[in-house]
C-alpha atoms as a PDB file:
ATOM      1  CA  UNK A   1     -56.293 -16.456 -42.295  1.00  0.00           C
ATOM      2  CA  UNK A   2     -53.356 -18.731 -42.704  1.00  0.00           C
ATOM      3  CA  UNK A   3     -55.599 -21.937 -43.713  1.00  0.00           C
ATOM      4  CA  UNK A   4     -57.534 -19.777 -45.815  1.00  0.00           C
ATOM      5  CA  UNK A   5     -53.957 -18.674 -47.771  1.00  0.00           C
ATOM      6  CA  UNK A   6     -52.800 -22.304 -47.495  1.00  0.00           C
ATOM      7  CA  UNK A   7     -56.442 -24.193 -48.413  1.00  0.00           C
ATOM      8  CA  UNK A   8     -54.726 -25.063 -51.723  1.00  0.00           C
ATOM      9  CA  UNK A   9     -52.409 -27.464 -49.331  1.00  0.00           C
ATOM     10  CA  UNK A  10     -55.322 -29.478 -48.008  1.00  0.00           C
ATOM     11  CA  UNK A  11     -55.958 -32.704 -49.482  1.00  0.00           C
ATOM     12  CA  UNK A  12     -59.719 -33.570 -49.838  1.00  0.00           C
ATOM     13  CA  UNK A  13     -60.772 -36.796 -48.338  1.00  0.00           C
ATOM     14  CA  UNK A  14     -57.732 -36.561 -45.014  1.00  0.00           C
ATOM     15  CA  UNK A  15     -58.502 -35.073 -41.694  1.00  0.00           C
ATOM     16  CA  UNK A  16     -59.111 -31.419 -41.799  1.00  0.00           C
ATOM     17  CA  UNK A  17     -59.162 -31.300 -37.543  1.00  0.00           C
ATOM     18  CA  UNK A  18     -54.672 -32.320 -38.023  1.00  0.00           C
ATOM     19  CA  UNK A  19     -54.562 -29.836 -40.788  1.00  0.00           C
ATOM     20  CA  UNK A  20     -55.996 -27.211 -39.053  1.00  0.00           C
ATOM     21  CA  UNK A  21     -53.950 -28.279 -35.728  1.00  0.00           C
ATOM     22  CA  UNK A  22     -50.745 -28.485 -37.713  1.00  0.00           C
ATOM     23  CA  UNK A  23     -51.253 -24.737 -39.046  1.00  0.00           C
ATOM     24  CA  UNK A  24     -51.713 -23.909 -35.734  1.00  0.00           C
ATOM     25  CA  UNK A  25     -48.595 -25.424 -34.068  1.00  0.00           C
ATOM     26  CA  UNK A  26     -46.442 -24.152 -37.053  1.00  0.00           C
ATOM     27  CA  UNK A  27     -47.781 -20.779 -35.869  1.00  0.00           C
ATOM     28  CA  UNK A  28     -47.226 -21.316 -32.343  1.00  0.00           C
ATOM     29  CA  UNK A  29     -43.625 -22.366 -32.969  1.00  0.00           C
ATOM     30  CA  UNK A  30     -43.129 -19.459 -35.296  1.00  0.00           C
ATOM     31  CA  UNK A  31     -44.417 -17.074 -32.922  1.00  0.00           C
ATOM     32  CA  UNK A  32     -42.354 -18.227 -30.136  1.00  0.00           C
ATOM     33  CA  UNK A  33     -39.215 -18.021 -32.051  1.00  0.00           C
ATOM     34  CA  UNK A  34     -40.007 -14.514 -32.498  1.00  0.00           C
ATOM     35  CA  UNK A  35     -40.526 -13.843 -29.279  1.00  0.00           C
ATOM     36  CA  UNK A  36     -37.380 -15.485 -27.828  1.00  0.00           C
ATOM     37  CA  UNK A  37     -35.325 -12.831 -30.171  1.00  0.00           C
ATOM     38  CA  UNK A  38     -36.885  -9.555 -28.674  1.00  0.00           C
ATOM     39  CA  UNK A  39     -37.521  -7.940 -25.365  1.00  0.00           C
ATOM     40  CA  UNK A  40     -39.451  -5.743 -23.569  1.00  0.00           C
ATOM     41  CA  UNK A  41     -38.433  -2.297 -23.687  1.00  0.00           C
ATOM     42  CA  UNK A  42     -37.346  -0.717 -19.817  1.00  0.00           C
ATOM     43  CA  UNK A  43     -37.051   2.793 -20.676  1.00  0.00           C
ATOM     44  CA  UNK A  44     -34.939   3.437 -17.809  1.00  0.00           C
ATOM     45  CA  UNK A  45     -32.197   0.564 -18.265  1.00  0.00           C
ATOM     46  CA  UNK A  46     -32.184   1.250 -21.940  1.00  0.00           C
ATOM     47  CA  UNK A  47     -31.043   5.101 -20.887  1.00  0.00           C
ATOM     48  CA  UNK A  48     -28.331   3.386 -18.586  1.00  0.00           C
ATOM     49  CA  UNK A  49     -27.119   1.018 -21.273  1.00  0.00           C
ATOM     50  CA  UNK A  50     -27.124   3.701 -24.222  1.00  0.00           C
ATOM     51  CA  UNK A  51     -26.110   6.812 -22.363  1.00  0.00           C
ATOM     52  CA  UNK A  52     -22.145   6.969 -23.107  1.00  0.00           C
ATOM     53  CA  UNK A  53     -19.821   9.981 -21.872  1.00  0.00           C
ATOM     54  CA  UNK A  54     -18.927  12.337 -24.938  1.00  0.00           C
ATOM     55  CA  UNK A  55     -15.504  11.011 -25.884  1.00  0.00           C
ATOM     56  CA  UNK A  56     -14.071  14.569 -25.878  1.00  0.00           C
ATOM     57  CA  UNK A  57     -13.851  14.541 -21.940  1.00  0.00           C
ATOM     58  CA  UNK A  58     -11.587  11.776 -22.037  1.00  0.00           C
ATOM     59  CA  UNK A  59      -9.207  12.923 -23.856  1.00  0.00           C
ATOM     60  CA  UNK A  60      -9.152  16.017 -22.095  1.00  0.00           C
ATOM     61  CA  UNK A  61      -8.594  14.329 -18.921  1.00  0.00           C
ATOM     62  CA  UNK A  62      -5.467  11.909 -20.734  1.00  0.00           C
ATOM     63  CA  UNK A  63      -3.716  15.138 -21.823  1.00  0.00           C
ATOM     64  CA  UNK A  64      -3.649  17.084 -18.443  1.00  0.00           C
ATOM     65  CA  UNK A  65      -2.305  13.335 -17.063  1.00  0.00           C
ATOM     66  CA  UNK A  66       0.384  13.435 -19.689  1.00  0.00           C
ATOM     67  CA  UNK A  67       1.237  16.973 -18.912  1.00  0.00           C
ATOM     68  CA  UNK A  68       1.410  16.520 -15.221  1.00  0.00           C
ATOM     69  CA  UNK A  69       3.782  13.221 -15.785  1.00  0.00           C
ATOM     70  CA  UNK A  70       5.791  15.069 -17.981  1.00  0.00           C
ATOM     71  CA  UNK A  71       6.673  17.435 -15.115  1.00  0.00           C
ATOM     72  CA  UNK A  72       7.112  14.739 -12.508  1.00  0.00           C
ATOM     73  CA  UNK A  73      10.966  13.767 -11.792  1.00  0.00           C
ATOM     74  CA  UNK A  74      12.197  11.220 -14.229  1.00  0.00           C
ATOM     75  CA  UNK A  75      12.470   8.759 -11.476  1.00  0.00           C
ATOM     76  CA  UNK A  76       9.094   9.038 -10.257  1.00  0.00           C
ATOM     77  CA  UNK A  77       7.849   9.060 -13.989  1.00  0.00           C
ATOM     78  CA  UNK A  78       9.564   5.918 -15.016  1.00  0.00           C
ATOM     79  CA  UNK A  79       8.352   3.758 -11.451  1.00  0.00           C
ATOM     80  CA  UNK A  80       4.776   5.258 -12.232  1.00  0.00           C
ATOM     81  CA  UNK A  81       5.289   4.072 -15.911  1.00  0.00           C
ATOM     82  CA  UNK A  82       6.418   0.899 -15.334  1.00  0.00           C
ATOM     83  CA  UNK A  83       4.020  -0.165 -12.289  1.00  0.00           C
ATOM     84  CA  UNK A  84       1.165   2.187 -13.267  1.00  0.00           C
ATOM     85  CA  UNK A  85       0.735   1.119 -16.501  1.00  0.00           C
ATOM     86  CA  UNK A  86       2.440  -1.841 -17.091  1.00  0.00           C
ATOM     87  CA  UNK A  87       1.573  -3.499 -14.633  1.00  0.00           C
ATOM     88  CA  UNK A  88       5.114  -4.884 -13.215  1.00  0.00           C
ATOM     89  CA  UNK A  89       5.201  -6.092  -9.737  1.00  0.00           C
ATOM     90  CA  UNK A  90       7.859  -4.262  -7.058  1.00  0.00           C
ATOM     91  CA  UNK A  91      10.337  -6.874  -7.501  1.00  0.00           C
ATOM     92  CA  UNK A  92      10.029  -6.571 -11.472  1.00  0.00           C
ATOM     93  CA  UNK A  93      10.275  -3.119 -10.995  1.00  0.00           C
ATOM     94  CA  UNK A  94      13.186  -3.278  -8.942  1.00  0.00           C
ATOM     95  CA  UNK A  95      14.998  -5.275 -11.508  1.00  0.00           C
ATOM     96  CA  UNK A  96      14.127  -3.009 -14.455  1.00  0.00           C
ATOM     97  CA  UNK A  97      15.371   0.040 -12.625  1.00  0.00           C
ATOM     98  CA  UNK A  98      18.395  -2.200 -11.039  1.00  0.00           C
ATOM     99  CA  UNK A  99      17.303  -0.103  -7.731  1.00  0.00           C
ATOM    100  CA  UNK A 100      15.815  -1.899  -3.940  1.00  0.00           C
ATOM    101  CA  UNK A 101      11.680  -2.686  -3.950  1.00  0.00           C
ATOM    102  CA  UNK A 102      11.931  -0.326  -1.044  1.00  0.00           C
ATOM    103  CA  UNK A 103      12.827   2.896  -3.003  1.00  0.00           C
ATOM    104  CA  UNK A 104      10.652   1.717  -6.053  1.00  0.00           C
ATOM    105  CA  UNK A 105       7.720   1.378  -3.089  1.00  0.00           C
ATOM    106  CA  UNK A 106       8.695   5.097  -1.711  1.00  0.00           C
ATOM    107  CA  UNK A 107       9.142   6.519  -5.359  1.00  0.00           C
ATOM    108  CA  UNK A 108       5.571   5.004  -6.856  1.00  0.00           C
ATOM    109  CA  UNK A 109       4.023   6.858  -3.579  1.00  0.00           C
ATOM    110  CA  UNK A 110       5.735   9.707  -4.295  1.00  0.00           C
ATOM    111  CA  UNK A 111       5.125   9.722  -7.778  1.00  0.00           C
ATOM    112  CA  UNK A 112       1.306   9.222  -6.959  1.00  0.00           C
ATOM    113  CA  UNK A 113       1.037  12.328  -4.507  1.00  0.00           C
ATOM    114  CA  UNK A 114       2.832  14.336  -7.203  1.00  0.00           C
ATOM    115  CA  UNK A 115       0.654  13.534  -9.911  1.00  0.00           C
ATOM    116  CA  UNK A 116      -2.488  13.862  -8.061  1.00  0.00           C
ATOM    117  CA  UNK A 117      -1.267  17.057  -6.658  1.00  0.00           C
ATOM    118  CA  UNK A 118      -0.892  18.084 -10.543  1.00  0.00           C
ATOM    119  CA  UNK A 119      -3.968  16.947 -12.439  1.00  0.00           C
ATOM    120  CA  UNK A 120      -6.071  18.221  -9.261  1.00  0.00           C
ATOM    121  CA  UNK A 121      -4.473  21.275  -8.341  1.00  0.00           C
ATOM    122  CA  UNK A 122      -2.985  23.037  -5.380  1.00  0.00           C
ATOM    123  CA  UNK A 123      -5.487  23.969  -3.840  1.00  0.00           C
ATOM    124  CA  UNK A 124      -6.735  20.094  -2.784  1.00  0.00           C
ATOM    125  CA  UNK A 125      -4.896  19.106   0.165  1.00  0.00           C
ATOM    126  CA  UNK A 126      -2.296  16.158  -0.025  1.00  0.00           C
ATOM    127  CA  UNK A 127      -2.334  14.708   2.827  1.00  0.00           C
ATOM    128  CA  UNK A 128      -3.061  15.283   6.739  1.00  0.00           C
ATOM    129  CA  UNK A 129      -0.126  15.761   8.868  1.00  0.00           C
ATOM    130  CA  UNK A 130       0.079  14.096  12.053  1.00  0.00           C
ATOM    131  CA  UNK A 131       0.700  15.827  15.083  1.00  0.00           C
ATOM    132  CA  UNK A 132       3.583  16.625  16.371  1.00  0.00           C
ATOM    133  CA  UNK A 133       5.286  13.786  19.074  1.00  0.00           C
ATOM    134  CA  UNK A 134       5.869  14.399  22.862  1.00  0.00           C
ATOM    135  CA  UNK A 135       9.022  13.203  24.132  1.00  0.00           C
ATOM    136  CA  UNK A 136       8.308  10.622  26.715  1.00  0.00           C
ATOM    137  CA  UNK A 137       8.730  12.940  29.896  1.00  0.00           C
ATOM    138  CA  UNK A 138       6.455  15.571  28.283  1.00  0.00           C
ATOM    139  CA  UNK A 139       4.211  12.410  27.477  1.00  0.00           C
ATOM    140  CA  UNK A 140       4.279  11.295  31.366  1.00  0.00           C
ATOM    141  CA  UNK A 141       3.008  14.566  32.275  1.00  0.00           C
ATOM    142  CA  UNK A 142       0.178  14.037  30.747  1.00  0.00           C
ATOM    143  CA  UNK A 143      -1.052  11.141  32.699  1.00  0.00           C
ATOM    144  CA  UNK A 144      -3.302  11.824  35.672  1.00  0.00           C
ATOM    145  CA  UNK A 145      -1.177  10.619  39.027  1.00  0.00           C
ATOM    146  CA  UNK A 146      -3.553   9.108  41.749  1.00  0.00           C
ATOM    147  CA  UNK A 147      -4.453  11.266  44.365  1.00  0.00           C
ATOM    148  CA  UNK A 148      -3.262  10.548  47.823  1.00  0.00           C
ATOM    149  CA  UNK A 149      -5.948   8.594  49.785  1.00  0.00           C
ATOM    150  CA  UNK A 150      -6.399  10.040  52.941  1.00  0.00           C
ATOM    151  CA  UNK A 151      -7.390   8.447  55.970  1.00  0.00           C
ATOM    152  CA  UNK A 152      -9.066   9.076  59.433  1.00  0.00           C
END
């Protein structure tokens, strides 16, 4: 079909074989540089790459985060803040708040436990406790003493 819409293009008396090999290749190259521009369509990654999370969720989610902050300590608040989400090391931290990396370290793990404990509810637990310590004669008491070997 092309050569018949191009025929106009072919000189009489040259080699109508190249012509028809040149319309051909032009094709071919045209064709290919479609090609190269679309893909096949996966059903199932297309649903994985288009499917998005309805925006209203999120916000949701932000505003029971900044109502559980807001009832956090102002200490705790201000190391989450400043760690959290700007993204200050301790020792930054530390020098912002003019306090030790220690009790930014103990506040920021504090702070986290809180807020958790506020966006999820009371009724999650925290955290396990650990069991209560023996004193070390209660401890020894516990350990199995060898038996007296008796002998004939």
């Amino acid at each position: 079909m092309r050569a018949w819409a191009a025929h106009e293009s072919f000189t009489p008396g040259t080699n109508f074989r190249a012509w028809m090999f040149m319309i051909l290749r032009n094709q071919f190259y045209t064709t290919m540089r479609k090609n190269a521009r679309m893909t096949s369509w996966d059903p199932e990654a297309a649903e994985r790459l288009l499917v998005e999370a309805p925006p209203q969720q999120h916000h949701i989610h932000m505003q029971d985060v900044e109502k559980a902050l807001q009832k956090l300590p102002a200490e705790q608040r201000e190391i989450l803040m400043i760690v959290g989400a700007g993204g200050a090391s301790y020792e930054e931290a530390a020098e912002i708040t003019g306090c030790a990396i220690g009790t930014v370290k103990s506040r920021l793990a504090r702070g986290r436990v809180a807020l958790t404990a506020l966006i999820n509810g009371p009724d999650e637990p925290l955290r396990v406790k650990a069991a209560p310590r023996k004193r070390a004669k209660e401890a020894a008491k516990d350990i199995p003493q060898p038996k007296p070997s008796i002998s004939l």
